[in-house]
PDB file of N, CA and C in Angstrom:
ATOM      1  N   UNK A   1      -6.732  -6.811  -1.631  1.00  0.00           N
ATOM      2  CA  UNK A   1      -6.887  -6.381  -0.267  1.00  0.00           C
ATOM      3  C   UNK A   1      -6.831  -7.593   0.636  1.00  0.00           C
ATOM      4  N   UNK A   2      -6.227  -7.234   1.690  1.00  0.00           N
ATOM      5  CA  UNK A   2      -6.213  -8.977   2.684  1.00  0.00           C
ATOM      6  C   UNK A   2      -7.037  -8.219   3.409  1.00  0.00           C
ATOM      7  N   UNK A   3      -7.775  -9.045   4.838  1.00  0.00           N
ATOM      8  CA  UNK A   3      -8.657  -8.910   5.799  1.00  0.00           C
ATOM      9  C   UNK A   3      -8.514  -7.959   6.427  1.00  0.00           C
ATOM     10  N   UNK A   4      -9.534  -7.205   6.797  1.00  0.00           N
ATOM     11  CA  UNK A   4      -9.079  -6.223   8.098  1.00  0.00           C
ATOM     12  C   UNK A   4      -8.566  -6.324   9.594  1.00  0.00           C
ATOM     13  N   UNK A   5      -7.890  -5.696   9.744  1.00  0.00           N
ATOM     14  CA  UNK A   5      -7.210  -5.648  11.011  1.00  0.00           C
ATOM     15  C   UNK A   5      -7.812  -4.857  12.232  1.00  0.00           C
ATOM     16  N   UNK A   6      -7.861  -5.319  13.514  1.00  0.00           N
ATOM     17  CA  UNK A   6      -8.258  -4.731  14.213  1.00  0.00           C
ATOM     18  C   UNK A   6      -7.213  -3.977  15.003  1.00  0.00           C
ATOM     19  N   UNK A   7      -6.018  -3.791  15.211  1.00  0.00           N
ATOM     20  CA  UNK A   7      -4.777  -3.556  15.967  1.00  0.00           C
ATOM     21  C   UNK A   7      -4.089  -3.327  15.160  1.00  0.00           C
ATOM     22  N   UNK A   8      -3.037  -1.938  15.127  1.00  0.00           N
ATOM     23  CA  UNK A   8      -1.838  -1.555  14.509  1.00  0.00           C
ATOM     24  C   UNK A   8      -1.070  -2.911  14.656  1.00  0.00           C
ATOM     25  N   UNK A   9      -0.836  -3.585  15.571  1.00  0.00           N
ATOM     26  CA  UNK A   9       0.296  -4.773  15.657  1.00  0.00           C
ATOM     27  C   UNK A   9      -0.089  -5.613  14.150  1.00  0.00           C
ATOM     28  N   UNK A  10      -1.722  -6.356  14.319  1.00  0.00           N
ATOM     29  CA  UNK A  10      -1.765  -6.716  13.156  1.00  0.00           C
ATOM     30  C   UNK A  10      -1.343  -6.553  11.881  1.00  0.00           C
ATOM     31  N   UNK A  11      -1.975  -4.948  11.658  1.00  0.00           N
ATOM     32  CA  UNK A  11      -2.124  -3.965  10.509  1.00  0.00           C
ATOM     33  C   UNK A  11      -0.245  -4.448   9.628  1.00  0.00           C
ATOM     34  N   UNK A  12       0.354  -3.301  10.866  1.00  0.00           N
ATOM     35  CA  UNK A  12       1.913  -3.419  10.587  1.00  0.00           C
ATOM     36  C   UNK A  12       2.620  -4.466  10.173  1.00  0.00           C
ATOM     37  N   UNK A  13       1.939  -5.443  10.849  1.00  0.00           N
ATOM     38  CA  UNK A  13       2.516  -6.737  10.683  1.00  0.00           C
ATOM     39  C   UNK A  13       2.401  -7.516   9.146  1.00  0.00           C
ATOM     40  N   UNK A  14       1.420  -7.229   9.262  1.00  0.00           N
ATOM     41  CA  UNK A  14       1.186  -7.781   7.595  1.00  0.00           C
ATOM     42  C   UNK A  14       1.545  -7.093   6.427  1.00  0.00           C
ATOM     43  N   UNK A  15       1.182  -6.024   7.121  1.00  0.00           N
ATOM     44  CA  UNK A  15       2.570  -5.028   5.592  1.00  0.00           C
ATOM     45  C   UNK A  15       3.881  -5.343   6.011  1.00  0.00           C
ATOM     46  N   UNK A  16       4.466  -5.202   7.287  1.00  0.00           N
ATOM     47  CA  UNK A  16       6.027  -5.986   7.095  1.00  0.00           C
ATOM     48  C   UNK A  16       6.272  -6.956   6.223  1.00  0.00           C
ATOM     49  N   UNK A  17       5.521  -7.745   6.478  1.00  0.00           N
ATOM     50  CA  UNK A  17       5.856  -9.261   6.265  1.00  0.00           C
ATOM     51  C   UNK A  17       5.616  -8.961   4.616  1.00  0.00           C
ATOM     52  N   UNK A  18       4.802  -8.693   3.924  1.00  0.00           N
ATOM     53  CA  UNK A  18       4.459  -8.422   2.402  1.00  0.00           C
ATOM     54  C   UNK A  18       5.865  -7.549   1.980  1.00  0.00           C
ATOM     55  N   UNK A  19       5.887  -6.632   2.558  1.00  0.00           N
ATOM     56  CA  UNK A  19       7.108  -5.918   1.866  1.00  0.00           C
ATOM     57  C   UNK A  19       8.900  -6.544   2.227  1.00  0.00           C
ATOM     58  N   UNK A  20       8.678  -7.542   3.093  1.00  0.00           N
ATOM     59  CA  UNK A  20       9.840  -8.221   2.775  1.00  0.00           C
ATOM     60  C   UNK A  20       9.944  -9.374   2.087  1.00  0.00           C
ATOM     61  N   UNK A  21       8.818 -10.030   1.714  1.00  0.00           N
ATOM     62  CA  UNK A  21       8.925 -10.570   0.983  1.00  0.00           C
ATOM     63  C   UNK A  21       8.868 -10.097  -0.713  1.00  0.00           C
ATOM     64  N   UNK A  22       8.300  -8.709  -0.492  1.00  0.00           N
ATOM     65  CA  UNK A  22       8.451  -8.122  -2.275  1.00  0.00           C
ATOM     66  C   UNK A  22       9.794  -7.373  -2.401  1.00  0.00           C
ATOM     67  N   UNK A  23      10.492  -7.101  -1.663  1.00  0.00           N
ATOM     68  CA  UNK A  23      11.815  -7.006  -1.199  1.00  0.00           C
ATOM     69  C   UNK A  23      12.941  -8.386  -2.112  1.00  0.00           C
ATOM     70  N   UNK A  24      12.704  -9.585  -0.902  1.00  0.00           N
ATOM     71  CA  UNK A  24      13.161 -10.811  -1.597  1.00  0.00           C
ATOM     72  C   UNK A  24      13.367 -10.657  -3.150  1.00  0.00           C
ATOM     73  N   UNK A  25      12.175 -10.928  -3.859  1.00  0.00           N
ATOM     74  CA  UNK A  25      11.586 -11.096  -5.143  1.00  0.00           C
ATOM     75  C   UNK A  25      12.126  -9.643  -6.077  1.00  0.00           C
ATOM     76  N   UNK A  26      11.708  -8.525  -5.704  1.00  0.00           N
ATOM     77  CA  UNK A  26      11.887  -7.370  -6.644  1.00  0.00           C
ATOM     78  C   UNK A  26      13.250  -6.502  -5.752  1.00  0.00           C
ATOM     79  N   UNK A  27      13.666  -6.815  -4.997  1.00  0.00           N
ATOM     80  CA  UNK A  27      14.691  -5.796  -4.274  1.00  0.00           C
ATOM     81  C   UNK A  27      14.293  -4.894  -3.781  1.00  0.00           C
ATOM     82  N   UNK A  28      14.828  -3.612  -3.390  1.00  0.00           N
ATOM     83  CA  UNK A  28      14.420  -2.417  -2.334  1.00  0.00           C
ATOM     84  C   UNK A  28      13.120  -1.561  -3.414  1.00  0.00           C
ATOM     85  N   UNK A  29      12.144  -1.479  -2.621  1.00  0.00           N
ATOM     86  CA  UNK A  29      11.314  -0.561  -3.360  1.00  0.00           C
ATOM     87  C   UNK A  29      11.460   0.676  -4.088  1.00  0.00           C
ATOM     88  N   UNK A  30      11.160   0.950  -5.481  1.00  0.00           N
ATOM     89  CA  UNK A  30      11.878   1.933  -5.993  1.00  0.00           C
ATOM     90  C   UNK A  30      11.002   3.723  -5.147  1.00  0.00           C
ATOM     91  N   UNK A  31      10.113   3.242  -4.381  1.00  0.00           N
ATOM     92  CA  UNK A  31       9.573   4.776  -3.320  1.00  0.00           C
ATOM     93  C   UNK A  31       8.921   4.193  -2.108  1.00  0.00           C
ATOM     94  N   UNK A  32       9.019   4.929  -1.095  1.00  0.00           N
ATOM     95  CA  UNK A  32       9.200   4.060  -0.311  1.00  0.00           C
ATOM     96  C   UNK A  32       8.343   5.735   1.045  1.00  0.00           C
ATOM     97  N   UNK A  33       7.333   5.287   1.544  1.00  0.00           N
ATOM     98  CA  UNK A  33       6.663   6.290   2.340  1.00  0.00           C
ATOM     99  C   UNK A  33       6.292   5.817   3.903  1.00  0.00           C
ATOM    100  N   UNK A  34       6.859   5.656   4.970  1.00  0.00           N
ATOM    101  CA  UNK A  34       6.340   5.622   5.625  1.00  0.00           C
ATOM    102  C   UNK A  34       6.234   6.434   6.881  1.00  0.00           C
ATOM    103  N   UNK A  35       4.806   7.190   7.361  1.00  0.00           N
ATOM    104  CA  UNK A  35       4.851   8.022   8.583  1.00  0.00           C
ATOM    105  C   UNK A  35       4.029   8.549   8.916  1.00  0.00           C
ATOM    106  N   UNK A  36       3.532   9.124   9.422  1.00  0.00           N
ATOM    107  CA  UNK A  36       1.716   9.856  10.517  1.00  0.00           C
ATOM    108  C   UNK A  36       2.532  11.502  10.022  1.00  0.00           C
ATOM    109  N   UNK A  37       1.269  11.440   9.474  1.00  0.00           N
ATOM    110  CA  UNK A  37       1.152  13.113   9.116  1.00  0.00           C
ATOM    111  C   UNK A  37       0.640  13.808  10.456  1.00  0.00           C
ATOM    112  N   UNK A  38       1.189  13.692  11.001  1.00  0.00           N
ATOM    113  CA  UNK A  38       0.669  14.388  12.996  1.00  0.00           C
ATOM    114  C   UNK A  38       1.725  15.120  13.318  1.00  0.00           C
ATOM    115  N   UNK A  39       1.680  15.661  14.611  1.00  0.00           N
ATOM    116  CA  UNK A  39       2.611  17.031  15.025  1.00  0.00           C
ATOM    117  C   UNK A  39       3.118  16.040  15.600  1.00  0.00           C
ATOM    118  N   UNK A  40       2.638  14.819  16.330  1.00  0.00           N
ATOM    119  CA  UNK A  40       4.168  14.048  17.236  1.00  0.00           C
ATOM    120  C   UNK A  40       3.361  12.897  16.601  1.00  0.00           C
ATOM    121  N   UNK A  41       4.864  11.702  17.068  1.00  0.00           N
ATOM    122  CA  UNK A  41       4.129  10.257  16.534  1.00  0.00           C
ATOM    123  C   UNK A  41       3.690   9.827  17.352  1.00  0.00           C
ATOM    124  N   UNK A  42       2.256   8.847  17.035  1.00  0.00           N
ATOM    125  CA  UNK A  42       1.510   8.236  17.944  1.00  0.00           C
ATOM    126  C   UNK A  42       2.199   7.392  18.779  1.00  0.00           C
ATOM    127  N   UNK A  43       1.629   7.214  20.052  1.00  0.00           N
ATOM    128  CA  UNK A  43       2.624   6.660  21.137  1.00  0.00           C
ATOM    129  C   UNK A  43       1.915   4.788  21.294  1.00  0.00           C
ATOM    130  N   UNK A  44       0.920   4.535  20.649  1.00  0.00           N
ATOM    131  CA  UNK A  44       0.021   3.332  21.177  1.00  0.00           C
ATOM    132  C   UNK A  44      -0.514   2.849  20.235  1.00  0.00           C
ATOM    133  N   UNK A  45      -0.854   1.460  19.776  1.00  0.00           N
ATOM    134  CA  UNK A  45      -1.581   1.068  18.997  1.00  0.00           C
ATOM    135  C   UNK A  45      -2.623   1.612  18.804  1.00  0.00           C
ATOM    136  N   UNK A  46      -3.762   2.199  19.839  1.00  0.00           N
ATOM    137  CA  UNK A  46      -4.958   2.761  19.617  1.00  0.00           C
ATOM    138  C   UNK A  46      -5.060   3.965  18.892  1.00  0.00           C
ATOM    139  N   UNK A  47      -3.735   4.772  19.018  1.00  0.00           N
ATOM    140  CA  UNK A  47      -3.546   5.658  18.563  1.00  0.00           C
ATOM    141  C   UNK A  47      -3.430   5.684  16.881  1.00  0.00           C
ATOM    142  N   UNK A  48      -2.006   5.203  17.168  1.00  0.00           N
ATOM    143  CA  UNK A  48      -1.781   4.813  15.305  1.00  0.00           C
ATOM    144  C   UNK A  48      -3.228   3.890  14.610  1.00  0.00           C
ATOM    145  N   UNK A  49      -3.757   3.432  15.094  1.00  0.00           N
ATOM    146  CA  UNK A  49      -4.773   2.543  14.249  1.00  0.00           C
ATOM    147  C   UNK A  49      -6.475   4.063  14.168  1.00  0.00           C
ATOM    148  N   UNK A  50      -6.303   4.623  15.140  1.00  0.00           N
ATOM    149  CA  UNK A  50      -6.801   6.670  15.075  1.00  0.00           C
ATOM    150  C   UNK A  50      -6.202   7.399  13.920  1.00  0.00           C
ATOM    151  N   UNK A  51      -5.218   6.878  13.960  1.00  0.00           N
ATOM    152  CA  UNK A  51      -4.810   7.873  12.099  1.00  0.00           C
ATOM    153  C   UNK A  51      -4.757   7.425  11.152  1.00  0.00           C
ATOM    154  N   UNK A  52      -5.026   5.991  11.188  1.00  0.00           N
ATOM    155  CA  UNK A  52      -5.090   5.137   9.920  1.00  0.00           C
ATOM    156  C   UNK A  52      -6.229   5.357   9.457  1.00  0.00           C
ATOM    157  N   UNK A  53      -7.448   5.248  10.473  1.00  0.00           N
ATOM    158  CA  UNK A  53      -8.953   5.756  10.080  1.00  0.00           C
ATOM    159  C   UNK A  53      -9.174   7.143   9.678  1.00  0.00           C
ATOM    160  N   UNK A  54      -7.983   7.739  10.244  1.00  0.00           N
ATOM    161  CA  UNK A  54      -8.137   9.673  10.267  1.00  0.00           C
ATOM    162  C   UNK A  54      -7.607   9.626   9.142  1.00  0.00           C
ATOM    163  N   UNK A  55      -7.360   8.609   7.572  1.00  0.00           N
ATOM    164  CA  UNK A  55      -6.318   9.348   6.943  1.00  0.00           C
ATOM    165  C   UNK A  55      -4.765  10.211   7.144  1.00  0.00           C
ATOM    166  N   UNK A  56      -4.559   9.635   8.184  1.00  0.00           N
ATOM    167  CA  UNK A  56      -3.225  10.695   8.401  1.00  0.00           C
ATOM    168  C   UNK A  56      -1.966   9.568   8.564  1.00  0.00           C
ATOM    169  N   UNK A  57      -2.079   8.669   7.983  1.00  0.00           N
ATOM    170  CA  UNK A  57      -0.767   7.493   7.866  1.00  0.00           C
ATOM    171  C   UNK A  57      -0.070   7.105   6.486  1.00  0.00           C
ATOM    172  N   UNK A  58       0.385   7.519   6.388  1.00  0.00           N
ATOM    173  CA  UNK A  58       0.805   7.018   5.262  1.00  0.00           C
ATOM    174  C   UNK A  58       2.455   5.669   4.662  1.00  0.00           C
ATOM    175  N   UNK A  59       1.563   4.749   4.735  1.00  0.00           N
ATOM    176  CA  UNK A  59       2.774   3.710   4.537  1.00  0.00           C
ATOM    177  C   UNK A  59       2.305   2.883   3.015  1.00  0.00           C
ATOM    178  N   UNK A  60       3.258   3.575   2.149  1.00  0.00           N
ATOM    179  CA  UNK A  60       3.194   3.231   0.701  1.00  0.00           C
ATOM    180  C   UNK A  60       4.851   2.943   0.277  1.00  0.00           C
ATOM    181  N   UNK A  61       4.985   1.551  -0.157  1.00  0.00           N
ATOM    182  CA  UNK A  61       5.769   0.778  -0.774  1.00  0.00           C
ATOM    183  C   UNK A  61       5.691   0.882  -2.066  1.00  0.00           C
ATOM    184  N   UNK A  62       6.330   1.382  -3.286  1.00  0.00           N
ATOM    185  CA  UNK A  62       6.357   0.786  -4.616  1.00  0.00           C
ATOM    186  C   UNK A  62       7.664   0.680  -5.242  1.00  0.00           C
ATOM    187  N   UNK A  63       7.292  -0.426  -6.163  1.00  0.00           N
ATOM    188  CA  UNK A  63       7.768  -1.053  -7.138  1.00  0.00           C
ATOM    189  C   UNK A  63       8.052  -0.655  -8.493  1.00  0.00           C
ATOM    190  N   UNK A  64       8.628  -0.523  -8.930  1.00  0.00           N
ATOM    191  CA  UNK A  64       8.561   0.204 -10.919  1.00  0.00           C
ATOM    192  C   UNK A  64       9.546  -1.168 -11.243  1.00  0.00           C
ATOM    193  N   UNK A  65       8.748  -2.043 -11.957  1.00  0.00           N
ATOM    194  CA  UNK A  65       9.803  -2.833 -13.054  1.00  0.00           C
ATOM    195  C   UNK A  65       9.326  -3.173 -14.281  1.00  0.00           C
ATOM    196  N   UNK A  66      10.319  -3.664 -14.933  1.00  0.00           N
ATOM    197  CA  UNK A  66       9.820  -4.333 -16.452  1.00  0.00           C
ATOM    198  C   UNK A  66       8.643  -3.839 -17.150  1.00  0.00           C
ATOM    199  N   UNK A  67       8.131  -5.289 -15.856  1.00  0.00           N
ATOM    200  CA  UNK A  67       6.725  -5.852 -16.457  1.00  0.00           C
ATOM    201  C   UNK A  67       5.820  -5.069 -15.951  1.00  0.00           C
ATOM    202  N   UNK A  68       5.716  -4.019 -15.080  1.00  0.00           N
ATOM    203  CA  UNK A  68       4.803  -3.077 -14.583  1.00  0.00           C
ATOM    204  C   UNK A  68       5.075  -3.002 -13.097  1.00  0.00           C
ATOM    205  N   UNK A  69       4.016  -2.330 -12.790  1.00  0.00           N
ATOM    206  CA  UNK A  69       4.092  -1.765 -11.015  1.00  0.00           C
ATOM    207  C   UNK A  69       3.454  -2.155 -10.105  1.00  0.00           C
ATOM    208  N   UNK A  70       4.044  -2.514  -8.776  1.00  0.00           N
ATOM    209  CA  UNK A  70       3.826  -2.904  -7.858  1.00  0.00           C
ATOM    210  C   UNK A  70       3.502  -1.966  -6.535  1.00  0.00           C
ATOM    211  N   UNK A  71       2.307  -2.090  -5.729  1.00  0.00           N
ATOM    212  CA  UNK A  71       2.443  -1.285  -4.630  1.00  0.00           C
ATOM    213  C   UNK A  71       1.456  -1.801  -3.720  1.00  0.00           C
ATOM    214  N   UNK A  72       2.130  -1.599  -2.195  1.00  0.00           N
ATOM    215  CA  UNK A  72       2.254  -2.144  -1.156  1.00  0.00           C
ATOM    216  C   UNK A  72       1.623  -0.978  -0.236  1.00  0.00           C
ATOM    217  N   UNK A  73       0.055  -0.668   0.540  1.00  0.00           N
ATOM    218  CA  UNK A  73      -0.082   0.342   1.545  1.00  0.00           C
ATOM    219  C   UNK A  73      -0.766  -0.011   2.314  1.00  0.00           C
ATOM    220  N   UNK A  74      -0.906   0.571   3.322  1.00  0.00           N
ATOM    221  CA  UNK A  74      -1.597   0.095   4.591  1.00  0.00           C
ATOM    222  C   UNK A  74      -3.111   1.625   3.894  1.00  0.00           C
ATOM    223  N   UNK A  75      -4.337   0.517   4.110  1.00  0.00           N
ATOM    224  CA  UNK A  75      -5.257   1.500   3.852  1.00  0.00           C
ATOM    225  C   UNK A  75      -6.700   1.474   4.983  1.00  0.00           C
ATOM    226  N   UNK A  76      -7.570   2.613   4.287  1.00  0.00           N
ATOM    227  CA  UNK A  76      -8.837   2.153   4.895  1.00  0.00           C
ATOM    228  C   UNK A  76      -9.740   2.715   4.572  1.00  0.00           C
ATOM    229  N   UNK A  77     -11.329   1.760   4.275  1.00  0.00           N
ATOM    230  CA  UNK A  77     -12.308   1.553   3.704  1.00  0.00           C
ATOM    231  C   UNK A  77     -13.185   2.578   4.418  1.00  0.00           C
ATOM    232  N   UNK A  78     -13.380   2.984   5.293  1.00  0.00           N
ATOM    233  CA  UNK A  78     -14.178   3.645   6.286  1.00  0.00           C
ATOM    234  C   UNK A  78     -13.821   3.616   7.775  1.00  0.00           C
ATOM    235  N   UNK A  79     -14.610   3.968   8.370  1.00  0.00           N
ATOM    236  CA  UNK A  79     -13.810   4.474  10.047  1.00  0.00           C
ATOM    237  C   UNK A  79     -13.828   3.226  10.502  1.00  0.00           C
ATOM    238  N   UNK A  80     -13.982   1.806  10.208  1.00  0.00           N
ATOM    239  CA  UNK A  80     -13.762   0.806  11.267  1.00  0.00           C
ATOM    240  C   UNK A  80     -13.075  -0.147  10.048  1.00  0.00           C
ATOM    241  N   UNK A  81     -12.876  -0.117   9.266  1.00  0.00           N
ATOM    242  CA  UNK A  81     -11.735  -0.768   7.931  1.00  0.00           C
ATOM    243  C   UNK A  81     -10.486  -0.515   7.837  1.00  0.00           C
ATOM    244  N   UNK A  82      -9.840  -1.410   8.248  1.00  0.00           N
ATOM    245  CA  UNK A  82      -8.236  -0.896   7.956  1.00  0.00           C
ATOM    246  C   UNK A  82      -7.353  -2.364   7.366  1.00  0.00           C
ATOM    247  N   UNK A  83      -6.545  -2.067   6.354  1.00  0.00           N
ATOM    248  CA  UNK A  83      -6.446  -3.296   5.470  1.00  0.00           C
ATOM    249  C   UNK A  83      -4.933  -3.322   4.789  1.00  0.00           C
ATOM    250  N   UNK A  84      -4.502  -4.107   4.426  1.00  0.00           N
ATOM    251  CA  UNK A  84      -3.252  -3.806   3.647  1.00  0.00           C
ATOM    252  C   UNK A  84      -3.273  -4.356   2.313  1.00  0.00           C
ATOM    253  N   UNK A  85      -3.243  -3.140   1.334  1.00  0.00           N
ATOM    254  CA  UNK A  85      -3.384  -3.446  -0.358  1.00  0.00           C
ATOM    255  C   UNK A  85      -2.234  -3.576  -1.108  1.00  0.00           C
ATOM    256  N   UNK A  86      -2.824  -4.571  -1.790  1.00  0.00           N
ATOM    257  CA  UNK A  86      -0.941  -4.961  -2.413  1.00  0.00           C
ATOM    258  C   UNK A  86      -2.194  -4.677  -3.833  1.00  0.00           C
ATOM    259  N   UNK A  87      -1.556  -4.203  -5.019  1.00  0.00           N
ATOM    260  CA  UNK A  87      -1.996  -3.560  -6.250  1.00  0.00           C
ATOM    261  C   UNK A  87      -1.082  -4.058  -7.669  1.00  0.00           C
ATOM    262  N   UNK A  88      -1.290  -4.410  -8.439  1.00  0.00           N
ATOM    263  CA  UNK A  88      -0.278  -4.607  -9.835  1.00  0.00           C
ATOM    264  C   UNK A  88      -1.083  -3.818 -10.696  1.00  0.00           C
ATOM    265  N   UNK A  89      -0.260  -3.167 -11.578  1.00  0.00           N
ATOM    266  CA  UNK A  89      -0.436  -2.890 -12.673  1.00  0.00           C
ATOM    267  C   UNK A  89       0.777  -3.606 -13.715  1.00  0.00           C
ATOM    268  N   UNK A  90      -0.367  -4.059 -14.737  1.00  0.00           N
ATOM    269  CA  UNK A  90       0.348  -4.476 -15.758  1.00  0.00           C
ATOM    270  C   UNK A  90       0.717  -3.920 -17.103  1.00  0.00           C
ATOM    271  N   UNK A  91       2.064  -3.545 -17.087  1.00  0.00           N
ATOM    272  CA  UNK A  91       2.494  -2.798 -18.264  1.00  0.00           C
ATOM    273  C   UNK A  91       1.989  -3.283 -19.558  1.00  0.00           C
ATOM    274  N   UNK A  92       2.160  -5.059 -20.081  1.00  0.00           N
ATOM    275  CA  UNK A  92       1.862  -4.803 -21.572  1.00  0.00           C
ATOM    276  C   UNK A  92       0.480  -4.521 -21.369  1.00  0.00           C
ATOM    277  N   UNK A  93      -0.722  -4.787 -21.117  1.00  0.00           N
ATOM    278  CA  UNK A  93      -1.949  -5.523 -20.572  1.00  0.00           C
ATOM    279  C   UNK A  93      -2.301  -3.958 -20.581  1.00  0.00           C
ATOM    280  N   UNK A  94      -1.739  -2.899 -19.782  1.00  0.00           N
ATOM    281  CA  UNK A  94      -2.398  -1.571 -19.850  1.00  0.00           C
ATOM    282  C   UNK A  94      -1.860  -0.987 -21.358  1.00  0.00           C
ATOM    283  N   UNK A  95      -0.964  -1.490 -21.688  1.00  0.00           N
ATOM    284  CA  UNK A  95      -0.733  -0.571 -23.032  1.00  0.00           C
ATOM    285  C   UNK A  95      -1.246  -0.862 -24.395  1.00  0.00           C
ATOM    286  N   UNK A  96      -1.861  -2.350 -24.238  1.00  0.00           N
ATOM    287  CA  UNK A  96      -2.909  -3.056 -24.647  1.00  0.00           C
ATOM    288  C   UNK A  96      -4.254  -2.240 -25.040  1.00  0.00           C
ATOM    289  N   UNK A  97      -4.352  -1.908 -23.560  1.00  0.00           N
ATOM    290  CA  UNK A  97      -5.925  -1.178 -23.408  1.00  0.00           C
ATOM    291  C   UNK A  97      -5.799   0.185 -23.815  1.00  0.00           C
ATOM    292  N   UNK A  98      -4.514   1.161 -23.627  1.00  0.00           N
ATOM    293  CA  UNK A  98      -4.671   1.895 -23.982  1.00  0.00           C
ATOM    294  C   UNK A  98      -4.640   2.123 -26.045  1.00  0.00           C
ATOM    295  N   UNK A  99      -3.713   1.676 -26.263  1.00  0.00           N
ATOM    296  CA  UNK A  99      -3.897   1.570 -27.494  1.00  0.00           C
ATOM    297  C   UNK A  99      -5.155   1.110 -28.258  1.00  0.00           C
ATOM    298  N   UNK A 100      -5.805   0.403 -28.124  1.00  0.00           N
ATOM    299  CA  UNK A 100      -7.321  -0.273 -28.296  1.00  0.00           C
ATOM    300  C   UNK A 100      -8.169   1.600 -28.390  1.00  0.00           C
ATOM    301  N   UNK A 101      -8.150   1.919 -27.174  1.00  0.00           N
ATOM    302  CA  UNK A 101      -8.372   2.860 -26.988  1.00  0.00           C
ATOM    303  C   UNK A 101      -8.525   4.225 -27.547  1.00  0.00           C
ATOM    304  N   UNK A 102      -7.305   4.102 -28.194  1.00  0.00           N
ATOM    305  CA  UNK A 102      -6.584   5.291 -29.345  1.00  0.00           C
ATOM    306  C   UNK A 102      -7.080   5.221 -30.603  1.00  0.00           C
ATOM    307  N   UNK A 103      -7.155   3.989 -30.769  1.00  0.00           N
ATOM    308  CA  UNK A 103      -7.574   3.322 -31.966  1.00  0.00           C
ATOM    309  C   UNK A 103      -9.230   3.827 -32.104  1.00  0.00           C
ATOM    310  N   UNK A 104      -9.983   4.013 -31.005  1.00  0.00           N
ATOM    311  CA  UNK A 104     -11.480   3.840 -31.541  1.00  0.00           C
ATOM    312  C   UNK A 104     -11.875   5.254 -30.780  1.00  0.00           C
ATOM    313  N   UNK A 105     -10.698   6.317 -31.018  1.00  0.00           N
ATOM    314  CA  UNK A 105     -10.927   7.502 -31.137  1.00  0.00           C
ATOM    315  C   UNK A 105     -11.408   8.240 -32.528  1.00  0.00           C
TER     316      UNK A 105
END
């Protein structure tokens, strides 16, 4: 999780900037979500940073490669938290655990 943001400009900004640079590195995201679950789109920062807290935004970036998965969203912790989570999962490392797992069934 990076710091919270107080302003959509922020918010946006730092997921831009993350997803072009995981862009660079991994190429176009293999799913790709971004938009306000609302009847019209918000017209103002105050607004959009109102549906980020309302749950009603959804900007999710992912990744599927190789070595496991990558994902990129604009989130939030509670009504004054709003943050942008970058997430890995690691393919051998989870199949690791799951097998371990199987095993001491």
């Amino acid at each position: 999780m990076f710091s919270d943001c107080d302003t959509w400009s922020q918010l946006y900004g730092n997921y831009s900037r993350l997803k072009e640079m995981l862009i660079q590195k991994y190429g176009e995201p293999t799913e790709n979500i971004e938009k306000f679950d609302t009847y019209s789109e918000p017209r103002d920062d105050n607004m959009r940073m109102l549906e980020v807290k309302m749950d009603r935004c959804v900007y999710v970036a992912t990744w599927k490669t190789e070595k496991g998965d990558i994902e990129l969203a604009i989130e939030h912790a509670d009504f004054s938290s709003c943050f942008v989570r970058l997430s890995y999962w690691d393919k051998i490392n989870t199949e690791k655990v799951t097998n371990s797992a199987i095993d001491d069934l």
